[in-house]
Protein backbone atom coordinates (compact mmCIF):
# COMPACT_ATOMS: atom_id res chain seq x y z
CA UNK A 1 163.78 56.74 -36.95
CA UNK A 2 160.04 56.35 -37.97
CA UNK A 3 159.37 59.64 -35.46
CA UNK A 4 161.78 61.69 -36.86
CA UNK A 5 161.49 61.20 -40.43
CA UNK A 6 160.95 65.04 -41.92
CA UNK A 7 159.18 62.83 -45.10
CA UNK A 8 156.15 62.45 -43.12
CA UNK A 9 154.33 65.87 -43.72
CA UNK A 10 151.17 65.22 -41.12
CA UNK A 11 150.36 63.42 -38.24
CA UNK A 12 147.93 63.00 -35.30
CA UNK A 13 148.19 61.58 -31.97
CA UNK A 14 144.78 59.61 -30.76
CA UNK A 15 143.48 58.62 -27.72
CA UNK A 16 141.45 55.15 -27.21
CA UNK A 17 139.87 55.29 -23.39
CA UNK A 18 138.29 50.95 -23.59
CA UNK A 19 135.22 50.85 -21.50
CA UNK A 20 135.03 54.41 -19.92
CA UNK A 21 134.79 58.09 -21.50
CA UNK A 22 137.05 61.02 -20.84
CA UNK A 23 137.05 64.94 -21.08
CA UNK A 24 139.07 66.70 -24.07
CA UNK A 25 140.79 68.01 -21.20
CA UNK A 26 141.85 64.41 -19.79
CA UNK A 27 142.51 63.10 -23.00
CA UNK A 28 145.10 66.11 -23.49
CA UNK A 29 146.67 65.26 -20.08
CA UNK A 30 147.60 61.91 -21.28
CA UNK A 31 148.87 63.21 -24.81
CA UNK A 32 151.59 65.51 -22.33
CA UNK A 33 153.10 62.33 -21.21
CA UNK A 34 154.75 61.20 -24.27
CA UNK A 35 155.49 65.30 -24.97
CA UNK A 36 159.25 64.48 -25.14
CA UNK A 37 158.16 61.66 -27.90
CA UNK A 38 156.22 63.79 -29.92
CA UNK A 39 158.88 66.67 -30.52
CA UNK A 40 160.64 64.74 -32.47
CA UNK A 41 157.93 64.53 -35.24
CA UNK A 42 158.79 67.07 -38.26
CA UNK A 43 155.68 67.22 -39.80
CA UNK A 44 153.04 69.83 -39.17
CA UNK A 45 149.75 68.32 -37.11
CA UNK A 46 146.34 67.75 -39.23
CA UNK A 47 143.86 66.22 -37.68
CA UNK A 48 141.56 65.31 -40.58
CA UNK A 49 143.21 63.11 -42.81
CA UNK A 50 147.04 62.78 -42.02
CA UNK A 51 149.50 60.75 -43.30
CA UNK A 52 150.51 59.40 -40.32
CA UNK A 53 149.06 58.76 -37.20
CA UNK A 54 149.61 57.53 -33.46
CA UNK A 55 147.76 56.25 -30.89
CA UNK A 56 147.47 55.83 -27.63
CA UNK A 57 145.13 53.02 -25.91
CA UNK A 58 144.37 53.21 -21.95
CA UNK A 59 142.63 49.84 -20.92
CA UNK A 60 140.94 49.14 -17.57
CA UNK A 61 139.72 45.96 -15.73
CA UNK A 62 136.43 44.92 -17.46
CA UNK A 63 134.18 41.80 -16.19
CA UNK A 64 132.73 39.01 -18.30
CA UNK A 65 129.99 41.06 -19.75
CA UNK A 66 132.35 43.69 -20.77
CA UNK A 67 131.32 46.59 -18.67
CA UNK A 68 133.86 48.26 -16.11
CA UNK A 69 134.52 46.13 -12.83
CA UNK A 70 132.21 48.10 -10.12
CA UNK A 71 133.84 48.45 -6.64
CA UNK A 72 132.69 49.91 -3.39
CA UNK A 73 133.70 53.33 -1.89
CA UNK A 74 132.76 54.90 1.19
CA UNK A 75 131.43 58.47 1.56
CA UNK A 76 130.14 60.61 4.29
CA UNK A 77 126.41 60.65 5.04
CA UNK A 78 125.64 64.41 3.84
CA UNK A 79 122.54 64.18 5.76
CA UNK A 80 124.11 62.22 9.03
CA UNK A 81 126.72 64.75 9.28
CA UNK A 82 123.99 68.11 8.96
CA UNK A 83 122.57 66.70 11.85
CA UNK A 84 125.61 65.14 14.07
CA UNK A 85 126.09 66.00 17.18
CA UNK A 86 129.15 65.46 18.84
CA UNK A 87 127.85 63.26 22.06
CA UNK A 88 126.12 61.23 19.41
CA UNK A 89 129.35 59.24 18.38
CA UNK A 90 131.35 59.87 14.43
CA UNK A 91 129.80 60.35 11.11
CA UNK A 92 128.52 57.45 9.73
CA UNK A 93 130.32 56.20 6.30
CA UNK A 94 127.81 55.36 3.38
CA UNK A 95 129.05 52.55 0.87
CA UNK A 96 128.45 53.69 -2.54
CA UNK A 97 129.17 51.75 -5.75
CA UNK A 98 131.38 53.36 -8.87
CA UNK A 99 133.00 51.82 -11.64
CA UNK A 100 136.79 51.24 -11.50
CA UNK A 101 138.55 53.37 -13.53
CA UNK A 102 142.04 53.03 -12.58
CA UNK A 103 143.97 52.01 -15.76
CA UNK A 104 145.98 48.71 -15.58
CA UNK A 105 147.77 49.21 -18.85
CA UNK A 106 148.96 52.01 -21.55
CA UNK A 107 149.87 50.98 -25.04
CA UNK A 108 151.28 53.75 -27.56
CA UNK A 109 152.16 53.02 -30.96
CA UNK A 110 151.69 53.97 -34.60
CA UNK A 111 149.00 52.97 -36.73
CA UNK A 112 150.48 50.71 -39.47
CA UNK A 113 147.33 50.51 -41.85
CA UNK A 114 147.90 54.69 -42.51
CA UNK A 115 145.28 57.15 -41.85
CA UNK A 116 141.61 56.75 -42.14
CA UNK A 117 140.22 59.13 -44.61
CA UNK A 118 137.10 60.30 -45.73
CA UNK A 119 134.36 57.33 -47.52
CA UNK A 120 136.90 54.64 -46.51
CA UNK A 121 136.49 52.29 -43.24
CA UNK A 122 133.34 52.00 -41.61
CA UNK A 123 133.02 55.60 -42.40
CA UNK A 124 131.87 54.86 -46.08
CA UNK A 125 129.29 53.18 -44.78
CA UNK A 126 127.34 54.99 -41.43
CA UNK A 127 123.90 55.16 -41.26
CA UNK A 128 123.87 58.34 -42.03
CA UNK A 129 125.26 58.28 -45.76
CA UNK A 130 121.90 56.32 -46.48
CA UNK A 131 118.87 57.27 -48.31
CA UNK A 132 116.91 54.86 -46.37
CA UNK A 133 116.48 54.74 -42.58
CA UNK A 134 114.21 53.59 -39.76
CA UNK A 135 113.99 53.76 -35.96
CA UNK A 136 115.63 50.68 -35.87
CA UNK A 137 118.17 50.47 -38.52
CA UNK A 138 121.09 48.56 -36.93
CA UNK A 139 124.31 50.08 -36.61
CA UNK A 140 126.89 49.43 -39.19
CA UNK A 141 129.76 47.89 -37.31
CA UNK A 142 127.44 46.26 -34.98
CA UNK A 143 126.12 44.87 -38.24
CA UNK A 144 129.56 43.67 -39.73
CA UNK A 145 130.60 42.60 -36.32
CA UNK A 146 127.66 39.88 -37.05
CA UNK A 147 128.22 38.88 -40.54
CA UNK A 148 131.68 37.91 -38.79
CA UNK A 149 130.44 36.05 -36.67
CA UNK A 150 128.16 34.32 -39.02
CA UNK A 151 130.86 33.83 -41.57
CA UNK A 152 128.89 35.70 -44.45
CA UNK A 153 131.50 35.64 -47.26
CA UNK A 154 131.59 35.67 -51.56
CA UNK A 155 129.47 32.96 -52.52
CA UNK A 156 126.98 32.05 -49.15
CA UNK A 157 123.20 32.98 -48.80
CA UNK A 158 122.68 34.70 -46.13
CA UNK A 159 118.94 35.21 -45.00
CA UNK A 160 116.84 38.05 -42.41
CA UNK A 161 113.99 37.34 -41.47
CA UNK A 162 112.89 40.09 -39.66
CA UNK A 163 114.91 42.46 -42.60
CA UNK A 164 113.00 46.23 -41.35
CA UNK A 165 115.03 48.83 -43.33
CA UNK A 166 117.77 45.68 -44.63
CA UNK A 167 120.96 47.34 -42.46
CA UNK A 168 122.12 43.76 -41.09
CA UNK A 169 120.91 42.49 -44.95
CA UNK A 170 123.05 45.26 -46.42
CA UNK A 171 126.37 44.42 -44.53
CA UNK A 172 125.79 40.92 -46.21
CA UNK A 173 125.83 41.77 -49.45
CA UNK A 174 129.29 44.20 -48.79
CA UNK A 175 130.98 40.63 -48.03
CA UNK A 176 129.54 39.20 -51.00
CA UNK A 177 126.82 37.05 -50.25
CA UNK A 178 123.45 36.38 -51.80
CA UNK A 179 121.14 38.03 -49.86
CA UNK A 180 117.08 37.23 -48.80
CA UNK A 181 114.82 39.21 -46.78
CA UNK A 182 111.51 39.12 -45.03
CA UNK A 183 109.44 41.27 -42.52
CA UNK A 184 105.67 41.51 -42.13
CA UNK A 185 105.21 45.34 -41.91
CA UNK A 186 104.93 46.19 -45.86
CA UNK A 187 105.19 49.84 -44.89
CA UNK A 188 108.71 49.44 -43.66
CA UNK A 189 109.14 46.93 -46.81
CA UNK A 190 108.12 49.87 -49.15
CA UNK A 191 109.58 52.65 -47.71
CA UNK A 192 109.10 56.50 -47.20
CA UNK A 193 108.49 56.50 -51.20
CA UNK A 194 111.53 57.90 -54.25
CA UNK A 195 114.70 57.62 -52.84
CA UNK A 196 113.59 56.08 -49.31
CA UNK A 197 113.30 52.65 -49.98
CA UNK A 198 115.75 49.56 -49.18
CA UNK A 199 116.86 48.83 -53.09
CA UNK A 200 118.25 52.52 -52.84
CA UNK A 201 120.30 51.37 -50.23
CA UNK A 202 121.90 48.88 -51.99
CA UNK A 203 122.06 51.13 -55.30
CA UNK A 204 124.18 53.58 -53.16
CA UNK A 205 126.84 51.01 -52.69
CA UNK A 206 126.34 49.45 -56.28
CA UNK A 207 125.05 46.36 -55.04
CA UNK A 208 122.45 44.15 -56.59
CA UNK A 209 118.87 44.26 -55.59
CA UNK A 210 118.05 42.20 -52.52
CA UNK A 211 115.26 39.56 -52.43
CA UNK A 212 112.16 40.77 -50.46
CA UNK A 213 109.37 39.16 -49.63
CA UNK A 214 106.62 39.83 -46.98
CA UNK A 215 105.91 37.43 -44.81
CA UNK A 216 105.75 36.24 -41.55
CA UNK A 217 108.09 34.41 -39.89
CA UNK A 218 105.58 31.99 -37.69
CA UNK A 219 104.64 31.26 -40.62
CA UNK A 220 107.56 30.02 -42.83
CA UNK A 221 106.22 26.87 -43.64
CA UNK A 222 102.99 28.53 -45.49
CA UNK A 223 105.33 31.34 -46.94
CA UNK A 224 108.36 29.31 -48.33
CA UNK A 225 108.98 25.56 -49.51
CA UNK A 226 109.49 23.16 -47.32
CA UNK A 227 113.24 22.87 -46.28
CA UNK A 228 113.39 18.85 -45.13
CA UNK A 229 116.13 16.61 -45.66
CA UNK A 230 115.37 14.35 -48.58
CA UNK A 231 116.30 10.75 -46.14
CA UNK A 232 113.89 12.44 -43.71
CA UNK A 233 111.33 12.86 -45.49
CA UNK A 234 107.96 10.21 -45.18
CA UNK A 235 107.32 8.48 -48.65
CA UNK A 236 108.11 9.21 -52.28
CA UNK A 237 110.75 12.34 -52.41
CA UNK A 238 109.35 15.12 -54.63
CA UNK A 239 111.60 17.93 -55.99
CA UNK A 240 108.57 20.55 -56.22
CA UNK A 241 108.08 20.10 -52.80
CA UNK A 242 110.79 19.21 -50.94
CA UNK A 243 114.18 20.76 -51.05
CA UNK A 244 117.33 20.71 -49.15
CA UNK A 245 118.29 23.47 -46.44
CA UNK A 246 119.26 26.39 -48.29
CA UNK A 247 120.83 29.45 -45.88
CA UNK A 248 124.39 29.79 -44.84
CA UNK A 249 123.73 32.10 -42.59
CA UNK A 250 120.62 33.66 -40.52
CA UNK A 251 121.76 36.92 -39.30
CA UNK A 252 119.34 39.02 -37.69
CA UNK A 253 117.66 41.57 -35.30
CA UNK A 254 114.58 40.22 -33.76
CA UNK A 255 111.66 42.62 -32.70
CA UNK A 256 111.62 42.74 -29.08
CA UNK A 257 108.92 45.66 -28.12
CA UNK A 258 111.64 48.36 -26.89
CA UNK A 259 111.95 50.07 -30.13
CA UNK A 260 109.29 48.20 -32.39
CA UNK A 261 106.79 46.10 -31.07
CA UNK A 262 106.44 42.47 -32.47
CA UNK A 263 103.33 41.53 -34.70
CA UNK A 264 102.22 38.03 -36.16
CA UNK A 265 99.68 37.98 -38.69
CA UNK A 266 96.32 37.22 -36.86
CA UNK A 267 92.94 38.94 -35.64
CA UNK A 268 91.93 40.29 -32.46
CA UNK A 269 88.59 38.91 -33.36
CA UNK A 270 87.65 35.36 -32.64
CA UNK A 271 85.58 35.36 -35.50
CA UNK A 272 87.21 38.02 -38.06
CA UNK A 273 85.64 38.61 -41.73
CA UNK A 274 86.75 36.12 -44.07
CA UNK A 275 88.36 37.56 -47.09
CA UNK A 276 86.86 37.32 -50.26
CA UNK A 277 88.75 35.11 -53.02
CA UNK A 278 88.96 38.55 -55.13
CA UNK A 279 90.45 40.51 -52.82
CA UNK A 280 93.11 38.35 -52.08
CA UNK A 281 95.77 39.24 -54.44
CA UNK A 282 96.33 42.35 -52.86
CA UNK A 283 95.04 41.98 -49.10
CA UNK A 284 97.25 42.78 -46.51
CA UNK A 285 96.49 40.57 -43.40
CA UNK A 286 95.63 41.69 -39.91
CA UNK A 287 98.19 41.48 -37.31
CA UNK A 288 98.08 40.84 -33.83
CA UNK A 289 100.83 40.99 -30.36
CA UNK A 290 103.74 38.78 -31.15
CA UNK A 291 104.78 37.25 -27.94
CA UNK A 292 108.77 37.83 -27.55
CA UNK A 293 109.15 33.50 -26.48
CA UNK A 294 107.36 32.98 -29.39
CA UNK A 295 109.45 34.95 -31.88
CA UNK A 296 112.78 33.43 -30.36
CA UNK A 297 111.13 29.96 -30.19
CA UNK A 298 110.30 30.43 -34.50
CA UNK A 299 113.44 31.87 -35.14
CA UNK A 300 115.55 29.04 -33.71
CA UNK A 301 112.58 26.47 -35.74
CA UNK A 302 113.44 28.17 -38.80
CA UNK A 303 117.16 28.10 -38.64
CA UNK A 304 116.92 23.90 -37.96
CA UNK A 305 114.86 23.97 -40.40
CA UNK A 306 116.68 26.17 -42.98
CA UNK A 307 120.13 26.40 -42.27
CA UNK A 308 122.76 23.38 -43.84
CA UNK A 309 124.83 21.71 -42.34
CA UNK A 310 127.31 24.18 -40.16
CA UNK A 311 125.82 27.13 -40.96
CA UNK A 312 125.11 29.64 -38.15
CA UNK A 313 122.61 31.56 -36.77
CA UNK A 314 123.24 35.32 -35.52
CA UNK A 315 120.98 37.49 -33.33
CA UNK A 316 120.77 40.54 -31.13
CA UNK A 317 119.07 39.94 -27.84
CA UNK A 318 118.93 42.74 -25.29
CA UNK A 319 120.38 42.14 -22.04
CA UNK A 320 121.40 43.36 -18.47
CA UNK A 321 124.26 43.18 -16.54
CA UNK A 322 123.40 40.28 -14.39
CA UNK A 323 122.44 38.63 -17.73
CA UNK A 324 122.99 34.67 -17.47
CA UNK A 325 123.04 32.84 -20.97
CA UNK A 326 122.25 29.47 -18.96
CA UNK A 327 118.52 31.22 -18.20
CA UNK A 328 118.38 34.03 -20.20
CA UNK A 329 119.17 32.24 -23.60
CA UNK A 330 116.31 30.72 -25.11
């Protein structure tokens, strides 16, 4: 009855393809197969904002890592068969491997939630409605898909370390947390200058300002107060400096020298300049190669040391497909 109600004045009909790609062409071949389903719609077809609209999701057979299931197929040898000669015996076959694309399962329906229009959805918020980018701003569902995972909600603190351009920081503060950031490159902290900066970013959305701070994340301790467990702690407790774990959440994107090489603050000198004590309110320190064990191995200190009790630590490492967490996982 839903198909042919005459109230519903537009429609669409979508096509999903999970874990491989298709032509227009393909996609339109598929749409053809529920042709006899379709006539039965009254309304006139809009593909940009419609009331109504169905969908169509064509799964194949993925592996662990979520990547199509490769197989084996055998080919001719081009190069065998230019120069075979017929005493010399049949072509010789060439194993070759391809990803499976053979569909194991069709689901059609209609989209209960109602169409997705324009500045609502993930949509709203793309990277490319912002003021403020960078080579490495993360990508906004990639970046909810984490706060998810990290259980960022109304009311948490949810803390970045290595912040860049504040995407993953930003996504945050949309689920209602309070939100900190850090990163050692002031540039990126400061932005392109006007309207290119990371408190724009939030001032788009009409979010409050984020807390920034630049530092480096080797160096917590020296940066921030201690975060040590008053029972733990060796003699008299002090309040000014000792204080309990403080994030809910550290959700971040580590540096790991594909798109943005990691830096520490240090010299390449083994005996660099000293600074005087009058230029130090406003000296940036020299940086030096931050070694990609190193930055996992102070990222996982920090969040022991800085996360309470069941609070959860998110990250983005890159990865192959014969990636093993058991080895690869630091």
């Amino acid at each position: 009855p839903l198909l042919a109600d005459p109230s519903l004045s537009s429609w669409r009909f979508s096509v999903h393809t999970l874990g491989t790609k298709f032509t227009r062409d393909e996609q339109d071949t598929m749409r053809q197969t529920f042709r006899g389903i379709l006539d039965q719609v009254k309304g006139p077809v809009r593909l940009k904002e419609p009331q109504c609209e169905y969908l169509l999701i064509r799964e194949i057979e993925l592996d662990g890592m979520g990547s199509p299931v490769s197989v084996l197929s055998s080919t001719d040898d081009k190069n065998n068969n230019d120069n075979h000669d017929s005493n010399n015996g049949p072509a010789k076959k060439r194993q070759q491997k391809r990803h499976c694309a053979d569909a194991i399962a069709f689901y059609f329906g209609r989209v209960l939630g109602g169409a997705r229009q324009e500045n609502r959805g993930l949509e709203r918020y793309t990277l490319k409605n912002r003021p403020y980018l960078g080579p490495t701003s993360m990508d906004a569902e990639l970046s909810f898909v984490m706060t998810s995972l990290a259980q960022v909600r109304t009311g948490t603190i949810a803390f970045d370390p290595f912040v860049g351009t504040g995407s993953i920081l930003l996504a945050c503060a949309l689920r209602g947390a309070y939100v900190v950031g850090s990163d050692i490159d002031i540039r990126v902290l400061r932005g392109k200058g006007g309207d290119q900066t990371i408190w724009k970013n939030f001032e788009y959305y009409n979010l409050p300002r984020p807390e920034i701070v630049r530092s480096d994340n080797s160096l917590y301790a020296r940066h921030f107060r201690h975060h040590q467990r008053l029972q733990q702690a060796q003699g008299p407790a002090s309040s000014s400096t000792i204080a309990e774990p403080l994030y809910d959440a550290i959700v971040t994107d580590p540096p790991y020298g594909i798109r943005a090489g990691a830096r520490k603050i240090g010299s390449k000198f083994d005996q660099p300049r000293p600074v005087l004590e009058e230029n130090r309110h406003d000296h940036i320190s020299q940086t030096k190669v931050y070694q990609v064990s190193d930055v996992m191995s102070d990222l996982l200190d920090v969040a022991a040391r800085t996360l309470v009790m069941g609070g959860r630590l998110v990250y983005i490492i890159p990865s192959f497909q014969d990636f093993n967490p058991e080895t690869d996982l630091p």
